[in-house]
Protein backbone atom coordinates (compact mmCIF):
# COMPACT_ATOMS: atom_id res chain seq x y z
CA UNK A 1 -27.15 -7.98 -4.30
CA UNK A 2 -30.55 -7.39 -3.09
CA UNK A 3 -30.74 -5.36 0.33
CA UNK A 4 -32.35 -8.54 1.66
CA UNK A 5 -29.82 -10.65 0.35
CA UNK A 6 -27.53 -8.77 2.52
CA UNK A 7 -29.51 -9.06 5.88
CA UNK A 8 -30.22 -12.95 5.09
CA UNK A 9 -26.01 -13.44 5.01
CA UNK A 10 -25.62 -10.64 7.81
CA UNK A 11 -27.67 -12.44 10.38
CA UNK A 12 -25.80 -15.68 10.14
CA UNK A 13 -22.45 -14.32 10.79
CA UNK A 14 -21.10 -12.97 14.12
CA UNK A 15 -21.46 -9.34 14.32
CA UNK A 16 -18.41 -7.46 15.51
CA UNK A 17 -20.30 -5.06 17.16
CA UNK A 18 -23.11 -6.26 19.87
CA UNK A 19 -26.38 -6.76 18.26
CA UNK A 20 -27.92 -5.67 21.70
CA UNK A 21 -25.87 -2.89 21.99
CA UNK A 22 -26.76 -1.68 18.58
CA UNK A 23 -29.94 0.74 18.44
CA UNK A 24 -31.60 0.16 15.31
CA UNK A 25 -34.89 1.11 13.89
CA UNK A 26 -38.09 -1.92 13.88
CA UNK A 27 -39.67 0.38 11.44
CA UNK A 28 -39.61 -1.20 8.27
CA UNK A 29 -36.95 -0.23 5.50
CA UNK A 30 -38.33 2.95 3.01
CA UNK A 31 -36.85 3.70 0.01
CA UNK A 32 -34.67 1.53 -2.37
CA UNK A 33 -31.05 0.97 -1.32
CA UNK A 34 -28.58 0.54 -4.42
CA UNK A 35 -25.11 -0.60 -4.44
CA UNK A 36 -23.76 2.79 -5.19
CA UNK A 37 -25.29 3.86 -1.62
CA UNK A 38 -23.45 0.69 -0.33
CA UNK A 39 -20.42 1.63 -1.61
CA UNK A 40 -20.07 5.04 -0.89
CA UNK A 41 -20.68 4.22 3.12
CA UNK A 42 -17.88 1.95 2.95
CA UNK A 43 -15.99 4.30 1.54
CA UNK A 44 -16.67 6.91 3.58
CA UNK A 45 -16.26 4.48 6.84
CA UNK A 46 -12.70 3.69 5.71
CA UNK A 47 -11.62 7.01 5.22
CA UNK A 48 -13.64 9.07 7.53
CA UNK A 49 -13.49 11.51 5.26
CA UNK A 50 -16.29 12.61 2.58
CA UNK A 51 -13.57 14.15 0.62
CA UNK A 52 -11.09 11.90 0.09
CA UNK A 53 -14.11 9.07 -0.39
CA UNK A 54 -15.56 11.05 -3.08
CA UNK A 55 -11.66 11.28 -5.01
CA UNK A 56 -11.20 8.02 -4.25
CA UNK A 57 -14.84 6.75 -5.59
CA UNK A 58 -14.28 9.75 -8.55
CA UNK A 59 -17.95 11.16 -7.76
CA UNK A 60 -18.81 14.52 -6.37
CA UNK A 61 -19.10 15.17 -2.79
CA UNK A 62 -22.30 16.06 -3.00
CA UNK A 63 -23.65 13.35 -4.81
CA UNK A 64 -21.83 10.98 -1.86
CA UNK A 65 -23.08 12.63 0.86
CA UNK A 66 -26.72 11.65 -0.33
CA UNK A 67 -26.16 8.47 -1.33
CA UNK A 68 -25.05 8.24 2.38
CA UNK A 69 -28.44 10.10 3.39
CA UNK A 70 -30.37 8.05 1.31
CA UNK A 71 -28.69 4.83 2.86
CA UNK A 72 -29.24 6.07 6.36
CA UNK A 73 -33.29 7.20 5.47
CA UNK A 74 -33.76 3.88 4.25
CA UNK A 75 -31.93 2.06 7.12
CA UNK A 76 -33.80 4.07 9.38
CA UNK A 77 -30.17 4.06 11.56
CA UNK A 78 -27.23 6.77 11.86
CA UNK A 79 -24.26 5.40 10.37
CA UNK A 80 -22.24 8.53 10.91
CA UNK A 81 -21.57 11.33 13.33
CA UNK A 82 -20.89 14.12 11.17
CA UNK A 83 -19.66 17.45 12.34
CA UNK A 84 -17.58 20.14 10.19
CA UNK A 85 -14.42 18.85 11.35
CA UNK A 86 -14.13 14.97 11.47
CA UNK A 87 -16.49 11.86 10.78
CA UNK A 88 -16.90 8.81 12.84
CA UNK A 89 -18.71 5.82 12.37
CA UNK A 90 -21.91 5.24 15.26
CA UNK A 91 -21.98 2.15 16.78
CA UNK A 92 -25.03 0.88 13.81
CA UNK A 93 -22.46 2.00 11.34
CA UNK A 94 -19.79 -0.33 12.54
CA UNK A 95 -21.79 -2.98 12.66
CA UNK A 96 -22.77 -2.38 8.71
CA UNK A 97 -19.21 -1.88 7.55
CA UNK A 98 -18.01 -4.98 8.91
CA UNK A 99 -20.67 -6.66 7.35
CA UNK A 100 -20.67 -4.69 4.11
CA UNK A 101 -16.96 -5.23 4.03
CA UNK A 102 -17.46 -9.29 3.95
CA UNK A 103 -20.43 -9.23 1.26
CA UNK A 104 -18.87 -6.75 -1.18
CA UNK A 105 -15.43 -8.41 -1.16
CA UNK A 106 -17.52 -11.25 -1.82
CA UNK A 107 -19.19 -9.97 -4.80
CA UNK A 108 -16.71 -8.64 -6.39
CA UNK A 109 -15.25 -11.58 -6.42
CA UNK A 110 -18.33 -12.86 -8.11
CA UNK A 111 -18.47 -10.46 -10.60
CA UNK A 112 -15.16 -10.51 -11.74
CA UNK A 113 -15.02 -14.30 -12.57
CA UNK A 114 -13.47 -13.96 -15.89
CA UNK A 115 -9.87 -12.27 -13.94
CA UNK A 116 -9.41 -15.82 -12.95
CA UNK A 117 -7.94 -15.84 -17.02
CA UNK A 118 -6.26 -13.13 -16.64
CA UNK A 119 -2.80 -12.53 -15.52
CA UNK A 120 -1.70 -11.60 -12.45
CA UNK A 121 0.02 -8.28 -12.67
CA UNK A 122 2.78 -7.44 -10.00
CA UNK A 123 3.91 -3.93 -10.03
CA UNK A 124 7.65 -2.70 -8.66
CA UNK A 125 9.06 0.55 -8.78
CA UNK A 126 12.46 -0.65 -8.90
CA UNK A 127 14.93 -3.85 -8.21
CA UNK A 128 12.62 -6.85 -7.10
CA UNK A 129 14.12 -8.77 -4.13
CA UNK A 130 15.70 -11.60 -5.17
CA UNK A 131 15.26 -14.72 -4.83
CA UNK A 132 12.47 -13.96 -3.13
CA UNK A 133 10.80 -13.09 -6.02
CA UNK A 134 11.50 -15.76 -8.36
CA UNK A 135 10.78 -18.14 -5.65
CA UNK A 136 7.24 -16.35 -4.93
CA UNK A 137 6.57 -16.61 -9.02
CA UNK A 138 7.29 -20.19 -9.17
CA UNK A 139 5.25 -21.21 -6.10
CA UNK A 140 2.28 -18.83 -7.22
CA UNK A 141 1.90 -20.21 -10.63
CA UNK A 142 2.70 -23.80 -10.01
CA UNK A 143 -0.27 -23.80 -7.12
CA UNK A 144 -2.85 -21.79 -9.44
CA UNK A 145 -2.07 -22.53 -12.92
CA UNK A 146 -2.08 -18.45 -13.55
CA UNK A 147 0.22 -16.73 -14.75
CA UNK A 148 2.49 -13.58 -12.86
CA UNK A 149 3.48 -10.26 -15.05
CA UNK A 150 6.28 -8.49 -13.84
CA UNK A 151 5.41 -4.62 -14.56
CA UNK A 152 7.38 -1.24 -13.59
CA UNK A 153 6.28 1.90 -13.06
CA UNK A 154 8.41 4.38 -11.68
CA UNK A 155 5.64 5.57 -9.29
CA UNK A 156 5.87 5.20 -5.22
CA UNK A 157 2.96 2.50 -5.47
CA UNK A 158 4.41 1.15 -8.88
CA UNK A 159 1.12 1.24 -10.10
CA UNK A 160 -1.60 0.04 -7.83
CA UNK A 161 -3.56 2.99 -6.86
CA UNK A 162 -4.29 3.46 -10.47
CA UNK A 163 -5.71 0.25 -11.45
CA UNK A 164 -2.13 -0.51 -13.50
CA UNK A 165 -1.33 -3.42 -11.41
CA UNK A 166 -2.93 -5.88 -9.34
CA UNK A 167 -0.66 -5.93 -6.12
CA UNK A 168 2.84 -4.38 -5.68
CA UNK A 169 5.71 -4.37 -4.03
CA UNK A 170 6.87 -1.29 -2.01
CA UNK A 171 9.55 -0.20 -0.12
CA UNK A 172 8.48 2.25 2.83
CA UNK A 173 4.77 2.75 4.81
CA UNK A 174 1.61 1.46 2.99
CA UNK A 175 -0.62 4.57 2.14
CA UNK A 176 -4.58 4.52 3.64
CA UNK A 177 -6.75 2.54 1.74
CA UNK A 178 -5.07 0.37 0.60
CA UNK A 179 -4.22 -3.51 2.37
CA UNK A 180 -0.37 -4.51 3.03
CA UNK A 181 1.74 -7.30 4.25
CA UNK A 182 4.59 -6.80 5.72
CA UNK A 183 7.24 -9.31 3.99
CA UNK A 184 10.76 -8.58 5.48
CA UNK A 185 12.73 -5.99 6.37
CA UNK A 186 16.02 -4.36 4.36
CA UNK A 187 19.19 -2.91 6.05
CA UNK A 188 20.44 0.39 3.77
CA UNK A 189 23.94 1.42 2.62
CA UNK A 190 25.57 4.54 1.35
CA UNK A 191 26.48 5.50 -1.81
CA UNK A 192 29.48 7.82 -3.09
CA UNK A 193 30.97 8.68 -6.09
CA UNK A 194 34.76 6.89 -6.07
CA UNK A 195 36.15 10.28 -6.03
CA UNK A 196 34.94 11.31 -2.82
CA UNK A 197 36.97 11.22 0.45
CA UNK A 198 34.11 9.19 1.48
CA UNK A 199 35.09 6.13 -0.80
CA UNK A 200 38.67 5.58 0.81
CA UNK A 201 36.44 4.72 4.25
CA UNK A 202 35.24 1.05 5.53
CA UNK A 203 31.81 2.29 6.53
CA UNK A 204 29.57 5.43 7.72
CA UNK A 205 27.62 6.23 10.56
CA UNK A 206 23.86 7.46 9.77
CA UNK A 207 24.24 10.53 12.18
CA UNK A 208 27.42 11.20 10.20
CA UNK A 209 25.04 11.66 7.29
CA UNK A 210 23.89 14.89 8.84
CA UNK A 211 27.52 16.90 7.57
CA UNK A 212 27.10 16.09 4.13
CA UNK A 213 24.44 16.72 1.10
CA UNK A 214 22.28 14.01 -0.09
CA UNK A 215 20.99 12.97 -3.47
CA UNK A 216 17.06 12.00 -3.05
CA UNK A 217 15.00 9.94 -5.06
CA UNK A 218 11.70 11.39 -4.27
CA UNK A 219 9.20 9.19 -6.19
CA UNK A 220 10.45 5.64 -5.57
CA UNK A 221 13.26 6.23 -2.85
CA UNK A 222 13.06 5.28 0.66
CA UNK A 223 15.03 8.23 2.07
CA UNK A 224 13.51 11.35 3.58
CA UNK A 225 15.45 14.06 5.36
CA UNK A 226 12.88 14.21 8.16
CA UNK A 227 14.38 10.75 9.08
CA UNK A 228 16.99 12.78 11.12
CA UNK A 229 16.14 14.71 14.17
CA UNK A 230 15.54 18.28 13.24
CA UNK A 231 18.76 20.17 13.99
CA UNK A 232 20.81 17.52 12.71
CA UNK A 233 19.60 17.14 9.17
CA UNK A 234 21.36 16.59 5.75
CA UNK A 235 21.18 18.63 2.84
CA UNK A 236 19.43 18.32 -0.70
CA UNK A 237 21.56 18.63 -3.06
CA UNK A 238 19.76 17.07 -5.95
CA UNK A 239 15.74 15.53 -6.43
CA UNK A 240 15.39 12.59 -9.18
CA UNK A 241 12.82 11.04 -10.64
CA UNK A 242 13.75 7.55 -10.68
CA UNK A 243 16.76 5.21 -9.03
CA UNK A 244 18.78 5.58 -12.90
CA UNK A 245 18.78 9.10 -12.34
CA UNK A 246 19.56 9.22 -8.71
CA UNK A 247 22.41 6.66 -9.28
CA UNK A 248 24.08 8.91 -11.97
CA UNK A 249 23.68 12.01 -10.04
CA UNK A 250 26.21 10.00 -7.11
CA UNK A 251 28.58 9.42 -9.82
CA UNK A 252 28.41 12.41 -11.00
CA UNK A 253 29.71 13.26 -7.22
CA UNK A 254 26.81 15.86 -6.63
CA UNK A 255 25.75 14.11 -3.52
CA UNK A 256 26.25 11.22 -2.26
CA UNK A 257 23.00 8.49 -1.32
CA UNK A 258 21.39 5.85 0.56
CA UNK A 259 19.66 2.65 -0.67
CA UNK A 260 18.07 -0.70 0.15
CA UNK A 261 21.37 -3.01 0.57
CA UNK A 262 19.97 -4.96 -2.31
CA UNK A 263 21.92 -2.62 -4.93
CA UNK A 264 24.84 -3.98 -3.62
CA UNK A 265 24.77 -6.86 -5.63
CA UNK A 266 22.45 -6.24 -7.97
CA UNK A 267 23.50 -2.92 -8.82
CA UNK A 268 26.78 -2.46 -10.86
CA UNK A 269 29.00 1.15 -11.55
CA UNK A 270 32.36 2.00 -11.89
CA UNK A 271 31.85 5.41 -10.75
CA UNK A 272 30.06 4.49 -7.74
CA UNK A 273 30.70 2.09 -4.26
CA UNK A 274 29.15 1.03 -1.75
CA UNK A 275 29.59 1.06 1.70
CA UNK A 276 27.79 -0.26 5.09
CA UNK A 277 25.95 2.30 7.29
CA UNK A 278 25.67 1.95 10.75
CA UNK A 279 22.75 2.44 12.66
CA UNK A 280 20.48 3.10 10.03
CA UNK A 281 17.01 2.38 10.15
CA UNK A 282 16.08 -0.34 8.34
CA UNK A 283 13.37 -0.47 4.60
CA UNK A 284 10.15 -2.00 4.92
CA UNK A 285 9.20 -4.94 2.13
CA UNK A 286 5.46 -4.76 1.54
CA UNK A 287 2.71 -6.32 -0.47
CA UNK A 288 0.05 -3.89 -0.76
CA UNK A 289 -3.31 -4.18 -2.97
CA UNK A 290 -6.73 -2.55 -3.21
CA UNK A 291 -9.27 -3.62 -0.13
CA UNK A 292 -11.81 -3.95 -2.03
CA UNK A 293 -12.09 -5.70 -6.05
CA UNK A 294 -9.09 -6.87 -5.96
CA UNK A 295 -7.74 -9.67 -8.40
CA UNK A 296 -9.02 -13.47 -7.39
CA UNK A 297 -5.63 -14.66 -7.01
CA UNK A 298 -4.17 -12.06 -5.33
CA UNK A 299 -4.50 -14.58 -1.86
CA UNK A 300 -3.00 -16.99 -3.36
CA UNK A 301 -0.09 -14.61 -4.54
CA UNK A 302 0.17 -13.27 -0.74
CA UNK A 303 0.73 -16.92 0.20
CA UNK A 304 3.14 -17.50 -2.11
CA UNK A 305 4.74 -14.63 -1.25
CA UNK A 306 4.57 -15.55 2.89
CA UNK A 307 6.09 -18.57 2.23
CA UNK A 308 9.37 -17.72 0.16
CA UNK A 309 12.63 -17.66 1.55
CA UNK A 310 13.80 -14.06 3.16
CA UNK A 311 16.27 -12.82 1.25
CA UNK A 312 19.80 -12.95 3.04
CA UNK A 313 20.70 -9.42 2.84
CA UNK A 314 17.01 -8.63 4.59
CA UNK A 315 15.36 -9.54 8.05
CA UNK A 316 12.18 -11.35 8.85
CA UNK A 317 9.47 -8.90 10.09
């Protein structure tokens, strides 16, 4: 898109900033002003951070930091306050990014016409909720015609932040830079092998957790030890890799865990039960999918999603 192309569209929408509080430049535009320079201020204005916009763009720093200069020079406007420590957007800079955010989410869109053929892919790390899920396919496809591929990874963002799949479903806080709906909310429960004391009891109290050692799924697990007060803090006793590992680790009785209610009846072991914990704090559902070229149906998937029953083990947001 043409930097004129840009202002045309940019002066008929509502600016979220002011335009008379805005200081801008009436000298004419100098210089050429690519896409690339586009990008990597948008970039850089979502994660006010010229580091983490250059890993997350895969360019050099350097090679950001003048396509920012280069934007700014040719805008004749300071996007960005810049000092050794932090970066913050000026009041010209917000008013670009909001702007830039709409055209470029618009383009890709554009540009990536053919996805529309494609498959959706939906990434999960582990168990999907159910029926959620098969009620969020069935609406999805039978309102687009497209088509939804269920993919694992064993990775905390099953995917997403590598371009594997299109959206995801996580359990736990979306990471920066990346957009997330909140679906539901799921309550957790314990698990211990059947020859621990622990199995002959009706339920557990999460502060009770604190006296005992804990088996930890660290990549797709939603349990964290700093989710006790410090002080009163479980033990370790064993790090998996993935929820087949962590669940024969409990029945091995080297620990015992804690998990999404859903395994309750999805999840089936002879060595292993299950039992309600009190006062626990409850698993986060999310959607979450790249801000910016993200697959065309991935609305209409978020929709679908939205309007599925809650599961009954989980509780609306």
């Amino acid at each position: 898109m043409s930097s004129q192309g840009a202002v045309d569209q940019a002066e008929h929408r509502r600016p979220a900033v002011p335009v008379e509080s805005v200081e801008v430049s009436t000298a004419p535009a100098s210089g050429k002003i690519e896409l690339r320079h586009l990008r990597g201020f948008v970039a850089v204005a979502d994660e006010l951070s010229f580091t983490r916009a250059a890993k997350r763009l895969c360019v050099s720093q350097s090679s950001l930091t003048r396509a920012v200069d280069a934007l700014e020079k040719s805008l004749g406007a300071r996007l960005l306050r810049r000092t050794t420590r932090s970066v913050a957007l000026t009041k010209e800079g917000e008013y670009l990014k909001t702007t830039l955010d709409r055209l470029l989410r618009d383009l890709d869109s554009a540009l990536e016409v053919n996805r529309y053929f494609h498959p959706l892919r939906l990434g999960f790390a582990w168990l999907l909720p159910d029926l959620w899920a098969q009620e969020a396919l069935t609406v999805f496809e039978a309102a687009t015609g497209g088509r939804l591929d269920l993919i694992r990874y064993d990775e905390a963002l099953a995917g997403v932040d590598r371009g594997l799949t299109d959206i995801a479903v996580i359990r736990g806080n979306a990471p920066p830079g990346l957009e997330s709906v909140l679906l539901f909310h799921e309550r957790r429960v314990i698990a211990v092998s059947r020859t621990s004391p622990l199995a002959e009891q009706s339920n557990i109290a999460w502060s009770e957790l604190s006296q005992h050692s804990l088996v930890i799924n660290v990549v797709s697990g939603t349990t964290r030890l700093d989710q006790w007060p410090e002080g009163s803090r479980p033990t370790a006793s064993s790090l998996c890799q993935n929820f087949d590992e962590w669940l024969e680790t409990v029945a091995a009785g080297r620990g015992i865990g804690v998990v999404p209610g859903i395994a309750v009846h999805r999840v089936a072991h002879p060595a292993v039960r299950f039992l309600p914990l009190r006062g626990a704090p409850l698993v986060p559902v999310r959607l979450v999918y790249p801000r910016q070229g993200a697959h065309p149906l991935v609305g209409a998937f978020v929709e679908a999603a939205r309007s599925a029953k809650c599961p009954a083990y989980a509780y609306p947001p």
